[in-house]
Protein backbone atom coordinates (compact mmCIF):
# COMPACT_ATOMS: atom_id res chain seq x y z
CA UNK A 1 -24.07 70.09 56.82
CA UNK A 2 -23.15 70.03 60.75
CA UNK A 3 -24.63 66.13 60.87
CA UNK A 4 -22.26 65.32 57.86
CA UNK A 5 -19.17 67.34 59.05
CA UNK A 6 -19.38 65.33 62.43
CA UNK A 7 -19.79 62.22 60.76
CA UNK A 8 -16.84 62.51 58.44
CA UNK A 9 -14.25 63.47 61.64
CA UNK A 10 -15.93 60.09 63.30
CA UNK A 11 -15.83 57.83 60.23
CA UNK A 12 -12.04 58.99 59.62
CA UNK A 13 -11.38 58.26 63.54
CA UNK A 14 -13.21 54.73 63.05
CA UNK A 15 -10.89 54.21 60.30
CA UNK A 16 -7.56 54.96 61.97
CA UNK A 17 -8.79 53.48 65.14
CA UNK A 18 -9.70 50.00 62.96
CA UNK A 19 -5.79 49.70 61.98
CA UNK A 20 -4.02 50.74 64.87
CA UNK A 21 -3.71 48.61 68.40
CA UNK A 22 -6.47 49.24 71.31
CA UNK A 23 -3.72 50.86 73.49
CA UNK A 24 -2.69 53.81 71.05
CA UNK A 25 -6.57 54.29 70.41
CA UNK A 26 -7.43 54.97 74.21
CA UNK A 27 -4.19 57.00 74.76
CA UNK A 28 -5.37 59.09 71.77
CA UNK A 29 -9.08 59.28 73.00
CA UNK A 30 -7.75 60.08 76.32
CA UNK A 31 -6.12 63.17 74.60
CA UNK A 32 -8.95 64.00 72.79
CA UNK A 33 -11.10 64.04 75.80
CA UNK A 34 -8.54 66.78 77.48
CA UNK A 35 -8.31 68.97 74.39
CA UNK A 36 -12.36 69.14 74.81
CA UNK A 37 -11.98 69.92 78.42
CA UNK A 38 -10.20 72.83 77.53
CA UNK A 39 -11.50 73.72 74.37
CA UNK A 40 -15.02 73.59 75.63
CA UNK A 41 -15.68 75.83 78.70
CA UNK A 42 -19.70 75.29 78.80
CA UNK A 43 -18.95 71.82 79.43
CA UNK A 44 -16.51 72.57 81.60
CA UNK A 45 -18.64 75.07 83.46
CA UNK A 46 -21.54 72.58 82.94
CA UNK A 47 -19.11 69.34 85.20
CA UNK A 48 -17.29 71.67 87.44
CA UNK A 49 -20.92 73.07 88.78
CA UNK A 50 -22.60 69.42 88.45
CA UNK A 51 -19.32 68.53 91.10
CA UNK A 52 -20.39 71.47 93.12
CA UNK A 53 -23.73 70.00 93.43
CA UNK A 54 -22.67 66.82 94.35
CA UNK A 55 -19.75 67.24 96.69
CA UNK A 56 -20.59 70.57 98.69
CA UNK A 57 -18.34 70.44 101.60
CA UNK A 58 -15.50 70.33 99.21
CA UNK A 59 -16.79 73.39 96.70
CA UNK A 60 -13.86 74.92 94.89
CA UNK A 61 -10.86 72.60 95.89
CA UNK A 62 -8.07 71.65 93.85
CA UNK A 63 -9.82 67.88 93.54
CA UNK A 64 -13.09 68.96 91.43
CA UNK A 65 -11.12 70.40 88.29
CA UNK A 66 -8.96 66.90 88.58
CA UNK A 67 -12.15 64.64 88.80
CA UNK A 68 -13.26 66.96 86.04
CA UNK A 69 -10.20 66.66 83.32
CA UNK A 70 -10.25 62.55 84.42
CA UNK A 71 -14.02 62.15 83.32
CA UNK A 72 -13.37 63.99 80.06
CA UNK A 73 -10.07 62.04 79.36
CA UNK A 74 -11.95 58.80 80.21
CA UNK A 75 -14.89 59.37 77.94
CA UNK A 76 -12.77 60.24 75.18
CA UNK A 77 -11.15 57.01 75.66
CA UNK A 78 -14.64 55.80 75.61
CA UNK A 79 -15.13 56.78 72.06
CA UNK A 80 -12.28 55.62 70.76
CA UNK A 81 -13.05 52.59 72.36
CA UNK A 82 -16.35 52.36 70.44
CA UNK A 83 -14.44 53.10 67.51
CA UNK A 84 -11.99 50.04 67.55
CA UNK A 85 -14.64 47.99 68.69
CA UNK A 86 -16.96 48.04 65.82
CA UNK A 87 -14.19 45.89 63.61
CA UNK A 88 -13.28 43.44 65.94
CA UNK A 89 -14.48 39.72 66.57
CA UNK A 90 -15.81 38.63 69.74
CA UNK A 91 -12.64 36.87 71.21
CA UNK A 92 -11.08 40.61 71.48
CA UNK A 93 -14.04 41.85 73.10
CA UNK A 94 -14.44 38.94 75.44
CA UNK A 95 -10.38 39.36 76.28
CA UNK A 96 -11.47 42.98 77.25
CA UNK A 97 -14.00 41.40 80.63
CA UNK A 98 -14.31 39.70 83.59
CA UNK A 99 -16.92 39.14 85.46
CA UNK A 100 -18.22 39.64 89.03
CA UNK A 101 -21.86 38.22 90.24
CA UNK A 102 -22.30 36.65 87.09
CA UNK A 103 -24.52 34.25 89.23
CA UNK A 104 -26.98 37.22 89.85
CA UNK A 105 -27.56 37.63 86.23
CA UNK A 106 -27.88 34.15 85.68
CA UNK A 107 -30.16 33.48 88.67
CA UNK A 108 -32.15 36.46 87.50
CA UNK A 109 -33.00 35.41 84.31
CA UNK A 110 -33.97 31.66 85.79
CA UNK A 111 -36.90 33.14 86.93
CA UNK A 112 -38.31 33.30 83.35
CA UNK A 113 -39.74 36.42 83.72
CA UNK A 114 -37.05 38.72 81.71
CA UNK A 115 -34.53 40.88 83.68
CA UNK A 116 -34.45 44.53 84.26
CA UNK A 117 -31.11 45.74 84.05
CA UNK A 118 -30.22 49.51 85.28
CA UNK A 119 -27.14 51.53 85.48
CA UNK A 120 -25.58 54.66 84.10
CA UNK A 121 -23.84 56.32 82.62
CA UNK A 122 -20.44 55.35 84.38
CA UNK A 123 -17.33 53.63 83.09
CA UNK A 124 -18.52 51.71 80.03
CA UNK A 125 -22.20 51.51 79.74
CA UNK A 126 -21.86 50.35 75.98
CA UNK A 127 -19.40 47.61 76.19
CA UNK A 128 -21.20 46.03 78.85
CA UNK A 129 -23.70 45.62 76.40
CA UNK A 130 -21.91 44.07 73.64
CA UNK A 131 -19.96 41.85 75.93
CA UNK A 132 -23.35 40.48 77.26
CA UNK A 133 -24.80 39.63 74.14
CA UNK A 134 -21.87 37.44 73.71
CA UNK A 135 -22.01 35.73 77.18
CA UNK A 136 -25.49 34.38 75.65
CA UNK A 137 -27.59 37.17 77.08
CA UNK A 138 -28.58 39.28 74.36
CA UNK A 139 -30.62 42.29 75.75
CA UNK A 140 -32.90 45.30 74.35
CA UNK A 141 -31.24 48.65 75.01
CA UNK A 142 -33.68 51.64 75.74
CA UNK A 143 -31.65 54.89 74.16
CA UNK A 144 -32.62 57.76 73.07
CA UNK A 145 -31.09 58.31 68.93
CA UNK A 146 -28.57 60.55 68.81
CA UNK A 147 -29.42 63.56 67.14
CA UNK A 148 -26.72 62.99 64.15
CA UNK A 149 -28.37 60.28 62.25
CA UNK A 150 -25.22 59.14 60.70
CA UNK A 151 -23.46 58.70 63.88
CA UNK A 152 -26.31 57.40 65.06
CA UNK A 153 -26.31 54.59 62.62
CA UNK A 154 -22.48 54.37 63.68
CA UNK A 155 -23.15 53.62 67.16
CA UNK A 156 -26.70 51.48 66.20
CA UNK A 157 -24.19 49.07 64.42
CA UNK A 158 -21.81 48.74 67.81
CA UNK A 159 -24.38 48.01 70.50
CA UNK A 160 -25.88 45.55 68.26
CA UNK A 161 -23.09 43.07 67.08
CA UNK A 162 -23.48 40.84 69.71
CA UNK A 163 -27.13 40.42 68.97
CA UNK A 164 -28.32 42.93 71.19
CA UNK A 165 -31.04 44.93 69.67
CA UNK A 166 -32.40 48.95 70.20
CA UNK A 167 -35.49 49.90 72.17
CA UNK A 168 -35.75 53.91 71.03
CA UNK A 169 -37.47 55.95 73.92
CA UNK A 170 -40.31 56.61 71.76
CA UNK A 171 -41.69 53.41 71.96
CA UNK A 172 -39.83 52.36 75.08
CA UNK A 173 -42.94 50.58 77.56
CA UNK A 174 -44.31 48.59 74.26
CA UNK A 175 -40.70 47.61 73.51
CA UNK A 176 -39.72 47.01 77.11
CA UNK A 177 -43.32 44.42 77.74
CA UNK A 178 -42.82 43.02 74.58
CA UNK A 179 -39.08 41.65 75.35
CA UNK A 180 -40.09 40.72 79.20
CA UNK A 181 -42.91 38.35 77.81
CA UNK A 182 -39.92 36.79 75.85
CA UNK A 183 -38.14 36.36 78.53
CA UNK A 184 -35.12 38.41 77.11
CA UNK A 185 -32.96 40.72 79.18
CA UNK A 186 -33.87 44.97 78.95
CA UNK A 187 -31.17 47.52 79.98
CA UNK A 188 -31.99 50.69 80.94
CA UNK A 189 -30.06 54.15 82.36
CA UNK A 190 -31.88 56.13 84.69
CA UNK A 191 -29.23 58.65 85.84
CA UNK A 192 -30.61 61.60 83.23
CA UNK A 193 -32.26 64.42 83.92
CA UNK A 194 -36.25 63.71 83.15
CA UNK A 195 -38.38 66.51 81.73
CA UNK A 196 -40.85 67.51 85.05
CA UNK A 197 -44.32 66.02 82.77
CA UNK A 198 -42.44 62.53 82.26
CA UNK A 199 -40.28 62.34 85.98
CA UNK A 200 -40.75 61.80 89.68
CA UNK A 201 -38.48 63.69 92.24
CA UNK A 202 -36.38 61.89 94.03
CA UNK A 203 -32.71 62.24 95.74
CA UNK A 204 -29.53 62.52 93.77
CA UNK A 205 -26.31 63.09 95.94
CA UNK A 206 -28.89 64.92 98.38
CA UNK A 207 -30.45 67.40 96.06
CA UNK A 208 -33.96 66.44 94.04
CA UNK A 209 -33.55 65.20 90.56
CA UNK A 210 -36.01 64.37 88.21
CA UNK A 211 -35.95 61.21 87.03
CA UNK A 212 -37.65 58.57 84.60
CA UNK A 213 -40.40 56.25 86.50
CA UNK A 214 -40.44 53.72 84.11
CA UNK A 215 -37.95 51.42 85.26
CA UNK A 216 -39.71 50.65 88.75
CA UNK A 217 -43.05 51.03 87.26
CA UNK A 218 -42.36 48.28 84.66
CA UNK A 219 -40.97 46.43 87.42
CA UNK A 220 -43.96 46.50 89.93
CA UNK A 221 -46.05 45.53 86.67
CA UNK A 222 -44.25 42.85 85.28
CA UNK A 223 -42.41 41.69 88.67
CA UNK A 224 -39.42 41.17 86.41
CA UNK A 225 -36.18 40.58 88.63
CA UNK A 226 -34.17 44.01 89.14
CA UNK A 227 -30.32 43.85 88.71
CA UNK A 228 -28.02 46.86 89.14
CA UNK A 229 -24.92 46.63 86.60
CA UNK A 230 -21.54 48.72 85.56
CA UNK A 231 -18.72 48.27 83.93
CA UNK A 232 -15.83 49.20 86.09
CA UNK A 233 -12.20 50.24 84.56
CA UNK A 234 -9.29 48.11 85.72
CA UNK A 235 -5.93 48.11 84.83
CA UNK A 236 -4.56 47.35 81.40
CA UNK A 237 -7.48 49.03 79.53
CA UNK A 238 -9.94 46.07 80.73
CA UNK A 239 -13.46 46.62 82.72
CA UNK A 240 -15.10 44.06 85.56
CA UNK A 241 -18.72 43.64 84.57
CA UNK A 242 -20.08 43.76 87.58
CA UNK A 243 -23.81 42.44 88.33
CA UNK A 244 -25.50 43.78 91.76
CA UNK A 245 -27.82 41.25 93.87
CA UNK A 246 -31.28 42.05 93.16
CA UNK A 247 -33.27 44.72 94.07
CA UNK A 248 -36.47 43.43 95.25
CA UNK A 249 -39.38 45.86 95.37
CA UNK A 250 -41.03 46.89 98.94
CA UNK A 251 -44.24 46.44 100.27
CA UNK A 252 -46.58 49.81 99.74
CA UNK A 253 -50.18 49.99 99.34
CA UNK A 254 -50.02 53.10 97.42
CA UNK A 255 -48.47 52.43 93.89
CA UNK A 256 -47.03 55.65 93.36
CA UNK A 257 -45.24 55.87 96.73
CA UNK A 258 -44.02 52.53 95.68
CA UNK A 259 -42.61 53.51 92.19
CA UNK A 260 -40.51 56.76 94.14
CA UNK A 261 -39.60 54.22 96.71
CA UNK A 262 -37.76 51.93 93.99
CA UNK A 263 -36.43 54.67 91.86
CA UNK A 264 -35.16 56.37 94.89
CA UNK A 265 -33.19 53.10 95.87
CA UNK A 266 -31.86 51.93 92.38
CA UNK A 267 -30.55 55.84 91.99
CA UNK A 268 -28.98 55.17 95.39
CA UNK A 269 -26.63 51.94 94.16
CA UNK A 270 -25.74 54.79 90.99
CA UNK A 271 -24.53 57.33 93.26
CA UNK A 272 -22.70 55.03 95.68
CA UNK A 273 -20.68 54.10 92.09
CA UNK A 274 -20.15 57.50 91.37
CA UNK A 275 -19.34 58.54 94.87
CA UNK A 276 -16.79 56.07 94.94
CA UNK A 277 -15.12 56.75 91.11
CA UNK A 278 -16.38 59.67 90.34
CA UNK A 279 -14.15 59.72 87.74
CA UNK A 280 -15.59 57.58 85.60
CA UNK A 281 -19.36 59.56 85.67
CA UNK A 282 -20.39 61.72 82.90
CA UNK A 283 -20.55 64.95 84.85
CA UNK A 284 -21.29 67.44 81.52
CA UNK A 285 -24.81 66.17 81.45
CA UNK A 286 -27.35 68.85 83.67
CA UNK A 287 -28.32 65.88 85.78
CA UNK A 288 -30.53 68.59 88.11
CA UNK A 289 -31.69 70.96 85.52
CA UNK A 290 -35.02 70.22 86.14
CA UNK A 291 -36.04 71.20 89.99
CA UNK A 292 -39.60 71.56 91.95
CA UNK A 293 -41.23 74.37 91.75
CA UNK A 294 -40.97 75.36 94.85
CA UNK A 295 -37.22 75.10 94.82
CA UNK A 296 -36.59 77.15 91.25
């Protein structure tokens, strides 16, 4: 009954967002993501702790709550976004991009071995995405489904309308080797918190975070060119896809030092993103819930 309640408030948003212009629909997402700062205090507790973490010299001023009520406001605008853009052709996503080290990409997948992309989630993960597929570089997307079904078939239908398709985590290294042999383009988000049987420790705004392995294992295996990506807000509504040189792996003769190595490094380009617009980082996810044991 929960699943279908949620649905119906997101399928009535989808339809009001579908008639009115993209400007209205961010302003109101923008509110929505306020009223949920306030209405919500365990995610409220959840980002102003996860800002603790991150920026300790500055614990408890005036600046985390404002980071805080910006992140919520811009990931309601997020939604909305999402919401609008389901309807639309692909000239009106297109006239929503531009493009910085669009030759990395390019020279990336060149190589004909497929392309790793990584990022998080910061700014607009999911329109980066969509406006890929429509540059000519469909990818696979490695998610996790949502636990609503129904808005999971909701979001399902976004990400792929550009001919992207879904890699679900379940099945994630098949899916991952399968589209690398093809030469196709895989995008994955490695700034989540990893259960401690699946993750490797490594450093996340100077504290240890557990984190997935599979990215720079994948790319040892498969050699498959590395390329950092976000989608950056800029004024008028509009994001700058921006496309990182490559990361090219190190020399280690012990594969597992190798894979932390890697990990540790693409996690670094993340945080220097976050540390820089922290704003636009999804701070109410417990990004170091999981710690080593000998640090609780």
């Amino acid at each position: 009954m929960r699943y279908r309640l949620e649905w119906l408030v997101v399928k009535t948003l989808s339809l009001k967002a579908a008639v009115l212009p993209r400007r209205l629909c961010l302003a109101l997402g923008r509110l929505f993501g306020l009223l949920f700062y306030y209405l919500c205090p365990k995610l409220r507790r959840i980002a102003l702790s996860n800002l603790d973490i991150a920026f300790p010299s500055t614990s408890g001023s005036a600046d985390k709550p404002r980071i805080a009520r910006r992140s919520f406001s811009h990931f309601g605008s997020v939604i909305m976004d999402i919401l609008w853009g389901r309807r639309v052709k692909q000239k009106a996503i297109q006239r929503l991009v531009e493009y910085q080290g669009l030759e990395n990409l390019e020279r990336a997948y060149r190589k004909g071995r497929g392309v790793l992309l990584f990022t998080g989630h910061f700014g607009h993960w999911e329109l980066m995405g969509v406006a890929q597929g429509y540059l000519g570089f469909p990818m696979r997307v490695v998610s996790r489904p949502l636990d609503n079904p129904y808005l999971e078939r909701l979001l399902h239908t976004y990400r792929c309308k550009s001919g992207n398709r879904v890699i679900y985590k379940k099945d994630a290294v098949k899916g991952i080797l399968g589209a690398l042999r093809k030469e196709e383009g895989v995008a994955v988000l490695i700034d989540q918190n990893a259960i401690p049987q699946e993750g490797i420790f490594i450093r996340f705004f100077g504290r240890w975070a557990s984190t997935t392995p599979i990215l720079a294992s994948l790319a040892l295996r498969t050699k498959a060119p590395l390329i950092p990506a976000f989608a950056l807000p800029i004024k008028d509504g509009r994001y700058r896809l921006i496309y990182e040189k490559e990361i090219e792996p190190g020399e280690f003769a012990d594969r597992r030092e190798a894979i932390v190595n890697l990990t540790q490094r693409c996690t670094d380009v993340i945080e220097g993103y976050i540390r820089r617009y922290p704003q636009y980082w999804l701070w109410i996810h417990q990004r170091w819930k999981s710690q080593p044991p000998q640090e609780g």
